[in-house]
C-alpha atoms as a PDB file:
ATOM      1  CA  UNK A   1       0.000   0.000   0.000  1.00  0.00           C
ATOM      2  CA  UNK A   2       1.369   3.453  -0.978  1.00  0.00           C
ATOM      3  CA  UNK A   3       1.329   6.104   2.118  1.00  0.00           C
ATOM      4  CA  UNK A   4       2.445   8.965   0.370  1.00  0.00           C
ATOM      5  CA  UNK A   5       2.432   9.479  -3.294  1.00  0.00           C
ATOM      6  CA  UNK A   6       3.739  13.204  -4.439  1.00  0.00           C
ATOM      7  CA  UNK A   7       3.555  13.911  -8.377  1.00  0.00           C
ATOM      8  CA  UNK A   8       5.133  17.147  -9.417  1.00  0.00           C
ATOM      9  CA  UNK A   9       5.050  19.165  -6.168  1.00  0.00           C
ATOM     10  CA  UNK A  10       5.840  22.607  -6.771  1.00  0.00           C
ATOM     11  CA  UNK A  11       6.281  25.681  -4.153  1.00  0.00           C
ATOM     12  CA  UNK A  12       7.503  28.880  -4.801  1.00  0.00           C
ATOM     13  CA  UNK A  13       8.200  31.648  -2.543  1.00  0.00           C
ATOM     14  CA  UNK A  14       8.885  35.597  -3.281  1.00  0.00           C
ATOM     15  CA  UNK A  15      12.205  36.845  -1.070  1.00  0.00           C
ATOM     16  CA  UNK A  16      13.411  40.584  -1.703  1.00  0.00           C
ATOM     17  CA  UNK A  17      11.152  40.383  -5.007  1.00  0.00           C
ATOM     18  CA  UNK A  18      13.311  37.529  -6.113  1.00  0.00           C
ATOM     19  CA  UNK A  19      11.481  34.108  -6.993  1.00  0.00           C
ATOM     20  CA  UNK A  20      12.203  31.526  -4.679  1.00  0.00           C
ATOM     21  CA  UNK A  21      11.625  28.104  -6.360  1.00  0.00           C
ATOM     22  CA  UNK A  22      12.081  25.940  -3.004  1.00  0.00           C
ATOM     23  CA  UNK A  23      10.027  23.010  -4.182  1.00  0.00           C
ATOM     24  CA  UNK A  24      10.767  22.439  -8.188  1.00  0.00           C
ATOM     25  CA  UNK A  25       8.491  19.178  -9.885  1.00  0.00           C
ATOM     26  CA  UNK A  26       9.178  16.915  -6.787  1.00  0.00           C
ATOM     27  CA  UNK A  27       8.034  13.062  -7.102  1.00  0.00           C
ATOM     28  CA  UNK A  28       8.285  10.159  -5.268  1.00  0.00           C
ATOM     29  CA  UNK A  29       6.188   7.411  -3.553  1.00  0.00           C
ATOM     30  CA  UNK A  30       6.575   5.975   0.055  1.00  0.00           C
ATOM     31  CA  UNK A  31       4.958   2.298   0.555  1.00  0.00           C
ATOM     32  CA  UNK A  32       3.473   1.477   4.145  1.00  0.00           C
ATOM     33  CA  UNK A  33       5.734   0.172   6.312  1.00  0.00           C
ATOM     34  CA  UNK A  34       8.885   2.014   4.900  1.00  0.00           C
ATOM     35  CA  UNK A  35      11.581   4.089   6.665  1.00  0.00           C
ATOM     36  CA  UNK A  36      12.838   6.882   4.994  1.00  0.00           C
ATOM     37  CA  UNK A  37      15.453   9.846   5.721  1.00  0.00           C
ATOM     38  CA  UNK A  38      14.564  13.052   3.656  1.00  0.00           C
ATOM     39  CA  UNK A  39      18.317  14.838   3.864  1.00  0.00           C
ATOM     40  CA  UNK A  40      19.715  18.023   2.002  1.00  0.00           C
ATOM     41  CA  UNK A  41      21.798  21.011   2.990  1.00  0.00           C
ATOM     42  CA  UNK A  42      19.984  24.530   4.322  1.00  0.00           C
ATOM     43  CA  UNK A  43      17.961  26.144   1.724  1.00  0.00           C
ATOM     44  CA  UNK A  44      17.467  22.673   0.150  1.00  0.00           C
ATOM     45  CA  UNK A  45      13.736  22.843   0.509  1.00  0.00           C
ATOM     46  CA  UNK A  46      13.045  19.816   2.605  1.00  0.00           C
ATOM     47  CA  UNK A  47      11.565  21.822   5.426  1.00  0.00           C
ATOM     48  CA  UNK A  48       9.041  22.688   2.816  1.00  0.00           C
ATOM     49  CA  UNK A  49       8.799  19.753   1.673  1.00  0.00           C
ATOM     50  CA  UNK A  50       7.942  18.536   5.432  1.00  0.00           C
ATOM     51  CA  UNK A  51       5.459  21.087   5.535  1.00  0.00           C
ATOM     52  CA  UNK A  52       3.494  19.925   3.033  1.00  0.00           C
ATOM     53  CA  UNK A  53       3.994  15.961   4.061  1.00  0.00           C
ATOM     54  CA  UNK A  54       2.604  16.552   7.601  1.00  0.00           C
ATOM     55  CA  UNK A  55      -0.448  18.841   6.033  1.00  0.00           C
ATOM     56  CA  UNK A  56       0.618  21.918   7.370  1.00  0.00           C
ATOM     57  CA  UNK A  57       1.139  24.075   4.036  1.00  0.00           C
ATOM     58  CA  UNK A  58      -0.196  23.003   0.335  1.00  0.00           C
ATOM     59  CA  UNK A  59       2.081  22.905  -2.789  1.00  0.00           C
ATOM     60  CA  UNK A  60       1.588  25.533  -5.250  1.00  0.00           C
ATOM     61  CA  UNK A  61       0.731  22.965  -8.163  1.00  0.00           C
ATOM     62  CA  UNK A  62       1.328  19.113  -8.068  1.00  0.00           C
ATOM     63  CA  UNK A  63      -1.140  16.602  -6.067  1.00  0.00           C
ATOM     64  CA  UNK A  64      -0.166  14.927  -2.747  1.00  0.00           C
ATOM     65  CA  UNK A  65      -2.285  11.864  -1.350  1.00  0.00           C
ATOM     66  CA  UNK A  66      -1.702  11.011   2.282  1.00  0.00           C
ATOM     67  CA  UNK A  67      -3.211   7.111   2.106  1.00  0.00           C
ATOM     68  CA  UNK A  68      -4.639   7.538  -0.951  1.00  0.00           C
ATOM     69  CA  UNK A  69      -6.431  11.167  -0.307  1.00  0.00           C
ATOM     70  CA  UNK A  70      -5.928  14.088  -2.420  1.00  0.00           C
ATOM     71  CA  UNK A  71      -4.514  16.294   0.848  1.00  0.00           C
ATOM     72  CA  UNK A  72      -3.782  19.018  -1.558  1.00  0.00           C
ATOM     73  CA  UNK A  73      -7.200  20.060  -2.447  1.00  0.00           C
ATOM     74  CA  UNK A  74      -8.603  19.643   1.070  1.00  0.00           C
ATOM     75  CA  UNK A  75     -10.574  23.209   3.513  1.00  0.00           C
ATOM     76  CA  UNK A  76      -8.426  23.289   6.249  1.00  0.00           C
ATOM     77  CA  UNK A  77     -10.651  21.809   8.375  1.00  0.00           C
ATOM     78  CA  UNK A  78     -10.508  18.659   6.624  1.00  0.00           C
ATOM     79  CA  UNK A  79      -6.204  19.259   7.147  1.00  0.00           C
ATOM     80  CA  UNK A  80      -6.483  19.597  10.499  1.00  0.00           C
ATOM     81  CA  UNK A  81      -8.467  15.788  11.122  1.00  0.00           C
ATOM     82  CA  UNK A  82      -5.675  14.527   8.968  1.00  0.00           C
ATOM     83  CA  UNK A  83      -3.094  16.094  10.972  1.00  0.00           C
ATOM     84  CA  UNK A  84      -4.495  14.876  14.377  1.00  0.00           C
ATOM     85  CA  UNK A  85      -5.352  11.106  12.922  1.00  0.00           C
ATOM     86  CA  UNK A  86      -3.492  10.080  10.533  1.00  0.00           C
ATOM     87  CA  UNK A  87       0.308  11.765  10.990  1.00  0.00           C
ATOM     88  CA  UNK A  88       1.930  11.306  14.465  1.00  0.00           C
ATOM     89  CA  UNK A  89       4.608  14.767  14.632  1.00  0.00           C
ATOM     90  CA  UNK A  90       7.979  14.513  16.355  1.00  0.00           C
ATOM     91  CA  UNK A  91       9.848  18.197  16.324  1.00  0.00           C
ATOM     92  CA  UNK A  92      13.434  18.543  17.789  1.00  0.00           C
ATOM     93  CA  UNK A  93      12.354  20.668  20.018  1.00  0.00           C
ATOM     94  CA  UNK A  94       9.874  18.360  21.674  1.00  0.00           C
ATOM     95  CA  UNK A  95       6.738  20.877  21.762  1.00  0.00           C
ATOM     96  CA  UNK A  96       5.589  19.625  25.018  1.00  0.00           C
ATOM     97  CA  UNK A  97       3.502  21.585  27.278  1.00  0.00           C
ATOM     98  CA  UNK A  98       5.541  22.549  30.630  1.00  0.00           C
ATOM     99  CA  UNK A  99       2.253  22.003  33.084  1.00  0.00           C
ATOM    100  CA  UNK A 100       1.270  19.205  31.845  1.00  0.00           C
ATOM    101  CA  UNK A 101       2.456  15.452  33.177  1.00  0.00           C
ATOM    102  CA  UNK A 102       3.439  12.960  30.624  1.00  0.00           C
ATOM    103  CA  UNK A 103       0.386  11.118  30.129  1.00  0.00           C
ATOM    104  CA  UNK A 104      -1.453  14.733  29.754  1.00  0.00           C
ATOM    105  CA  UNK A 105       0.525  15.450  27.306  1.00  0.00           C
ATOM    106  CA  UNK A 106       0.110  12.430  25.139  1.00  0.00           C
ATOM    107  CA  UNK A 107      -3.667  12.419  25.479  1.00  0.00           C
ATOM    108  CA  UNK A 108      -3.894  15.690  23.936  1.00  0.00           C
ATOM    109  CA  UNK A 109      -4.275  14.553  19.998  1.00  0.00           C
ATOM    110  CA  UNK A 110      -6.920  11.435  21.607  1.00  0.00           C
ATOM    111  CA  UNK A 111      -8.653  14.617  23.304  1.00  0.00           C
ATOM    112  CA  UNK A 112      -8.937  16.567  20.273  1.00  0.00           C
ATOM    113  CA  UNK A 113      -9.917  13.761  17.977  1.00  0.00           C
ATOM    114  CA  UNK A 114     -12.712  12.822  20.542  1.00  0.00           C
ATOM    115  CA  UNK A 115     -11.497   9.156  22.065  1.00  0.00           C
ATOM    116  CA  UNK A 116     -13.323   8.203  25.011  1.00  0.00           C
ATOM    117  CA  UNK A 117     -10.465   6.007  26.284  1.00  0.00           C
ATOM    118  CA  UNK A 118      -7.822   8.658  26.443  1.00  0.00           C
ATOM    119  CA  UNK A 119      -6.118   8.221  29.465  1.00  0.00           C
ATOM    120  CA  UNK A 120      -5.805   4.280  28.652  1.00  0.00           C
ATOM    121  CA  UNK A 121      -4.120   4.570  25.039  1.00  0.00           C
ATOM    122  CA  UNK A 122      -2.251   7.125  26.556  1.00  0.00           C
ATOM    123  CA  UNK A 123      -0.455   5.256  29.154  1.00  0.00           C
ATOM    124  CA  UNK A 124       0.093   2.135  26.861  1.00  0.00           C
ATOM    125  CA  UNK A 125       1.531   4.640  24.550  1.00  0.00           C
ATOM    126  CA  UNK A 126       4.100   5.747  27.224  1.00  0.00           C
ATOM    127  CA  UNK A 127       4.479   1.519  28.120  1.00  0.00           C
ATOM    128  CA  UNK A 128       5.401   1.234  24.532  1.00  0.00           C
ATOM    129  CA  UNK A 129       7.962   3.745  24.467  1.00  0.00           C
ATOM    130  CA  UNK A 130       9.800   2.605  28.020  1.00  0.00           C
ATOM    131  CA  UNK A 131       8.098   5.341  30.311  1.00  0.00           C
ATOM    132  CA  UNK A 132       5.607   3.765  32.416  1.00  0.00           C
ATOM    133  CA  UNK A 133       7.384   4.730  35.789  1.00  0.00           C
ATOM    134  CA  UNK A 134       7.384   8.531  34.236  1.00  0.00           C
ATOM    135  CA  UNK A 135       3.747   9.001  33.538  1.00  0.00           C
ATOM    136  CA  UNK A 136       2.856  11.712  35.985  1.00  0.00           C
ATOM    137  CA  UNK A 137       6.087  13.777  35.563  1.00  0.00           C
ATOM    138  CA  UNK A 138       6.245  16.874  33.706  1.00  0.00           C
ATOM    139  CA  UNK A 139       8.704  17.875  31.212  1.00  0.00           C
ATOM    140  CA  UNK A 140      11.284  19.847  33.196  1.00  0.00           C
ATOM    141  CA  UNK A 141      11.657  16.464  35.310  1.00  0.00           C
ATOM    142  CA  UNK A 142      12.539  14.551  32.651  1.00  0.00           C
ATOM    143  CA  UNK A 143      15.608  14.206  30.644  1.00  0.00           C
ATOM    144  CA  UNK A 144      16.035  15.187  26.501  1.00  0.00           C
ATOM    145  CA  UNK A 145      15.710  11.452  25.440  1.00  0.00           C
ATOM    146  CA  UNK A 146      12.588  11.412  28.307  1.00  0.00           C
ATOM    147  CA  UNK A 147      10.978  14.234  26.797  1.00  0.00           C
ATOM    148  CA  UNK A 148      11.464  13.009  23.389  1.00  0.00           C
ATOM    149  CA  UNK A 149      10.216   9.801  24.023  1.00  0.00           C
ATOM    150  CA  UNK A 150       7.132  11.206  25.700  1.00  0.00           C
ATOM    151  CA  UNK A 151       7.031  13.152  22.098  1.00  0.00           C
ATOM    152  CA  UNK A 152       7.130   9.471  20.080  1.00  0.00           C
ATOM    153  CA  UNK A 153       4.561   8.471  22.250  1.00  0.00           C
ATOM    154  CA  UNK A 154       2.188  11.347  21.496  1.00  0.00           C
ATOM    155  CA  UNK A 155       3.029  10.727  17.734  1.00  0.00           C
ATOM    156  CA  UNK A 156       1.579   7.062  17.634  1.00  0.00           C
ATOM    157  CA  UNK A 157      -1.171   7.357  20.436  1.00  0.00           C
ATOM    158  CA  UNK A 158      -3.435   7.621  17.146  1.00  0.00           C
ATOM    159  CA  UNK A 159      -2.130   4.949  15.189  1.00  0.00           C
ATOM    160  CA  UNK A 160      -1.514   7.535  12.367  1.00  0.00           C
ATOM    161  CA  UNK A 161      -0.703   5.941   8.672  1.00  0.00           C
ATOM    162  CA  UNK A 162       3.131   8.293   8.833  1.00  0.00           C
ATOM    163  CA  UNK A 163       5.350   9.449  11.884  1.00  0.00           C
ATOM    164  CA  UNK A 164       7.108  12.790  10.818  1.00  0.00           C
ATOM    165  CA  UNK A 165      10.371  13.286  12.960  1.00  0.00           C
ATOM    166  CA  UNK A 166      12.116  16.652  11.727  1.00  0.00           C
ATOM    167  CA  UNK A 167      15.249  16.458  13.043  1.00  0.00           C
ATOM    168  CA  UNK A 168      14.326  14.133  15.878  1.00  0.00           C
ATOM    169  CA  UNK A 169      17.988  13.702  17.434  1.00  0.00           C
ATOM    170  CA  UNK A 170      18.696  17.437  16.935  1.00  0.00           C
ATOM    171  CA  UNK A 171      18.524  18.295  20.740  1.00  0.00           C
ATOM    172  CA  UNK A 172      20.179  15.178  22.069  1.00  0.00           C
ATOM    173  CA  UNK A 173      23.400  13.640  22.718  1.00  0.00           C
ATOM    174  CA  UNK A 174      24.687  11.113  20.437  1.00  0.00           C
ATOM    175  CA  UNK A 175      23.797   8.234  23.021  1.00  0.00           C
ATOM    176  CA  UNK A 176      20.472   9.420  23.367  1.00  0.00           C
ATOM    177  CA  UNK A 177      20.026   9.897  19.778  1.00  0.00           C
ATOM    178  CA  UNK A 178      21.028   6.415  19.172  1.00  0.00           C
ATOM    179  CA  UNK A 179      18.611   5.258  21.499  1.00  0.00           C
ATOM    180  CA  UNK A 180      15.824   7.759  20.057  1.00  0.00           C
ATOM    181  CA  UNK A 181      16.830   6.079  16.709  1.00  0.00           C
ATOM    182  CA  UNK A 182      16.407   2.472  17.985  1.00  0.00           C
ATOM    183  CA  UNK A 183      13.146   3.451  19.291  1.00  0.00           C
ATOM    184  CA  UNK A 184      11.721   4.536  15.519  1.00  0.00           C
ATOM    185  CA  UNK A 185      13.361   1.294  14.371  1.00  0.00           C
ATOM    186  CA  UNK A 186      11.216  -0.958  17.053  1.00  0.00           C
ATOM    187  CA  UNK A 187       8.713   1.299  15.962  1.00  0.00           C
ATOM    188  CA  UNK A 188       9.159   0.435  12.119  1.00  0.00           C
ATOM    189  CA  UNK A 189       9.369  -3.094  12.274  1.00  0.00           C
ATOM    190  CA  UNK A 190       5.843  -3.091  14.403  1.00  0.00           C
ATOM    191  CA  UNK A 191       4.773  -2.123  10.520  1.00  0.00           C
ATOM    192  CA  UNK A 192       4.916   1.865  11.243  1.00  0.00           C
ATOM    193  CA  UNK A 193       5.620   4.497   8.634  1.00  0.00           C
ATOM    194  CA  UNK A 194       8.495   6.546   9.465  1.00  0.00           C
ATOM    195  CA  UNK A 195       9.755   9.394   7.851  1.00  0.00           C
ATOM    196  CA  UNK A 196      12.663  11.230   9.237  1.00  0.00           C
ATOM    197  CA  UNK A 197      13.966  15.057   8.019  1.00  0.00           C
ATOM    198  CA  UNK A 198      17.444  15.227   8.870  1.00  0.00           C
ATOM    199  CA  UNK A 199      21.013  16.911   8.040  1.00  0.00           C
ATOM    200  CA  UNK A 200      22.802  14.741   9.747  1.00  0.00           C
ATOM    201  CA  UNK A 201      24.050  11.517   7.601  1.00  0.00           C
ATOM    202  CA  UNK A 202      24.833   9.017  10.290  1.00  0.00           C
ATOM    203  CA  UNK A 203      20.615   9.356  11.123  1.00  0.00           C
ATOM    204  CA  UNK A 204      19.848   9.629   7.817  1.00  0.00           C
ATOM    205  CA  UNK A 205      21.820   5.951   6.897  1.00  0.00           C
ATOM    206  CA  UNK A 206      20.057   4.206   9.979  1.00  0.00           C
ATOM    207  CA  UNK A 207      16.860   4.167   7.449  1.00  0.00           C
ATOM    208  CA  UNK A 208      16.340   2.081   4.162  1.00  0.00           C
ATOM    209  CA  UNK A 209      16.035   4.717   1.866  1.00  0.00           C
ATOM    210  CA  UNK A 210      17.567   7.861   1.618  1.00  0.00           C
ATOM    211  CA  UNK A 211      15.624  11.225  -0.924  1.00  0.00           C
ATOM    212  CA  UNK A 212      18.354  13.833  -0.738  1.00  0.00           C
ATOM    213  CA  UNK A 213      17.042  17.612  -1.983  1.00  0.00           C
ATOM    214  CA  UNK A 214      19.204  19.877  -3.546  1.00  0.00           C
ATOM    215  CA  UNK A 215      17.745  23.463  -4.569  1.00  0.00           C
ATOM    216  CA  UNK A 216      14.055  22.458  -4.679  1.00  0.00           C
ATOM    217  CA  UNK A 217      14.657  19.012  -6.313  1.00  0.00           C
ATOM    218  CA  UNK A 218      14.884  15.599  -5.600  1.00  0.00           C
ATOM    219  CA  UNK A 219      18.899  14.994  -6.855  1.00  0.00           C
ATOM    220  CA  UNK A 220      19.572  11.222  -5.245  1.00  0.00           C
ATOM    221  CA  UNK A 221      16.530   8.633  -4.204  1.00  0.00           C
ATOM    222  CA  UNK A 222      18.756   5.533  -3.271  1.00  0.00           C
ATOM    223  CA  UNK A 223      18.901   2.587  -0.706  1.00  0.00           C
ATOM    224  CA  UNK A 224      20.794   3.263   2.155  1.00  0.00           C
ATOM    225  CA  UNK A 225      23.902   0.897   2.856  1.00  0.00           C
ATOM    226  CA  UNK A 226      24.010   1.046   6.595  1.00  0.00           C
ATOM    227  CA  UNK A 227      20.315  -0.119   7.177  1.00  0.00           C
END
C-alpha cells in the first residue's frame, strides 16, 4: 500500500522580489511500512517539503495523497483531522507543554480527535515507548531522550498511517540519539511508517532509503547501505 504518493510538487516563494523556487516538480512514492530519511543542505527545501507531508502548508501545483487522499485540495478543516489522525509529529524541540504530566501530554491529539479512552491509550503509549514509571512527571523532570520519548509516544497514540520526525535527534546527545533512533526502528518493524527530516548523515543511513534535496529538487533517491 502506498502512504504517500507526491507527483510534481511545486512551491515557490517571493524573497526581496526575487522568486524563490524551493520546491521544483518533486516526485516520489513511500509504501506502508517504509523508513525513509529526507536529507539536504539549508535552503534545500526539505523543510518545505515537510510542511506539506505533515499537512501543514499546500504545494503551489502538483497533487499529494496522504493514504490515498488528495490532501492538496482539502478546507483546512478537513487538514487539520488529517493532521491529528493520521500523521503522528515529532519536532526537535519536543513541543511539550511545561504544566502538563506525561500522560497529559500524550492524550492531547486522543482529546482533540474525541477518544473516550484517552487516558488508557495514553499510558500504553508511554508503556510502549519505556516510560511507564514517568507518567505523571512533567517535562522539566525529565531528561532530553525522556521528553522526546514522551514526544514518540504522542506521535503514535493515534495509530496515524506516517510518523514525521524533523530532526528528531537534533537536541540530544549522540547516546540518546542512538537510542531515540532504535526506538523509531522498534517502531518500524511493528509495521509503522516513518519518515525522518534530517542533516545529519549518520541518522539519515540508519533508514532504508535515503531522498536527498538539492535546490528544490529531488537529486539522489537511493537505498541506504548502513540499514
Amino acid at each position: 500500500m502506498i502512504v504517500i504518493d507526491a507527483v510534481g510538487l511545486r512551491k515557490t516563494y517571493m524573497l526581496g522580489g526575487t522568486e524563490i523556487n524551493a520546491l521544483d516538480d518533486v516526485s516520489f512514492q513511500i509504501s506502508k511500512g517504509e523508513k525513509i530519511a529526507i536529507t539536504g543542505p539549508s535552503g534545500s527545501g526539505k523543510s518545505t517539503l515537510m510542511h506539506i507531508l505533515g499537512c501543514l502548508d499546500r504545494p503551489d501545483a502538483g497533487s499529494y495523497k496522504l493514504a490515498g487522499e488528495d490532501v492538496a485540495i482539502l478546507p483546512s478543516s478537513r487538514l487539520a483531522e488529517i493532521r491529528n489522525k493520521h500523521i503522528g509529529f515529532v519536532f526537535q524541540t519536543f513541543n511539550l507543554l511545561a504544566r502538563l504530566s506525561a500522560l497529559e501530554n500524550v492524550e492531547l491529539p486522543l482529546l482533540y480527535a474525541g477518544f473516550r479512552d484517552a487516558k488508557d491509550r495514553a499510558a500504553e503509549a508511554l508503556r510502549v515507548v519505556g516510560l511507564a514509571d514517568r507518567m505523571y512527571h512533567e517535562p522539566n523532570q525529565m531528561s532530553g531522550g525522556q521528553r522526546q520519548r514522551v514526544a514518540v509516544a504522542r506521535a503514535i497514540v493515534t495509530n496515524p498511517a506516517m510518523i514525521l520526525a524533523d530532526e528528531p535527534t537534533g537536541n540530544l546527545d549522540t547516546k540518546t540519539g542512538d537510542e531515540i533512533m532504535a526506538l523509531f526502528e522498534d517502531l518500524n518493524k511493528d509495521g509503522r511508517t516513518v519518515v525522518i527530516v534530517t542533516h545529519e548523515p549518520d541518522i539519515a543511513a540508519q533508514c532504508r532509503r535515503i531522498i536527498h534535496i538539492r535546490d528544490g529538487k529531488i537529486e539522489d533517491k537511493s537505498i541506504s547501505k548502513g540499514a
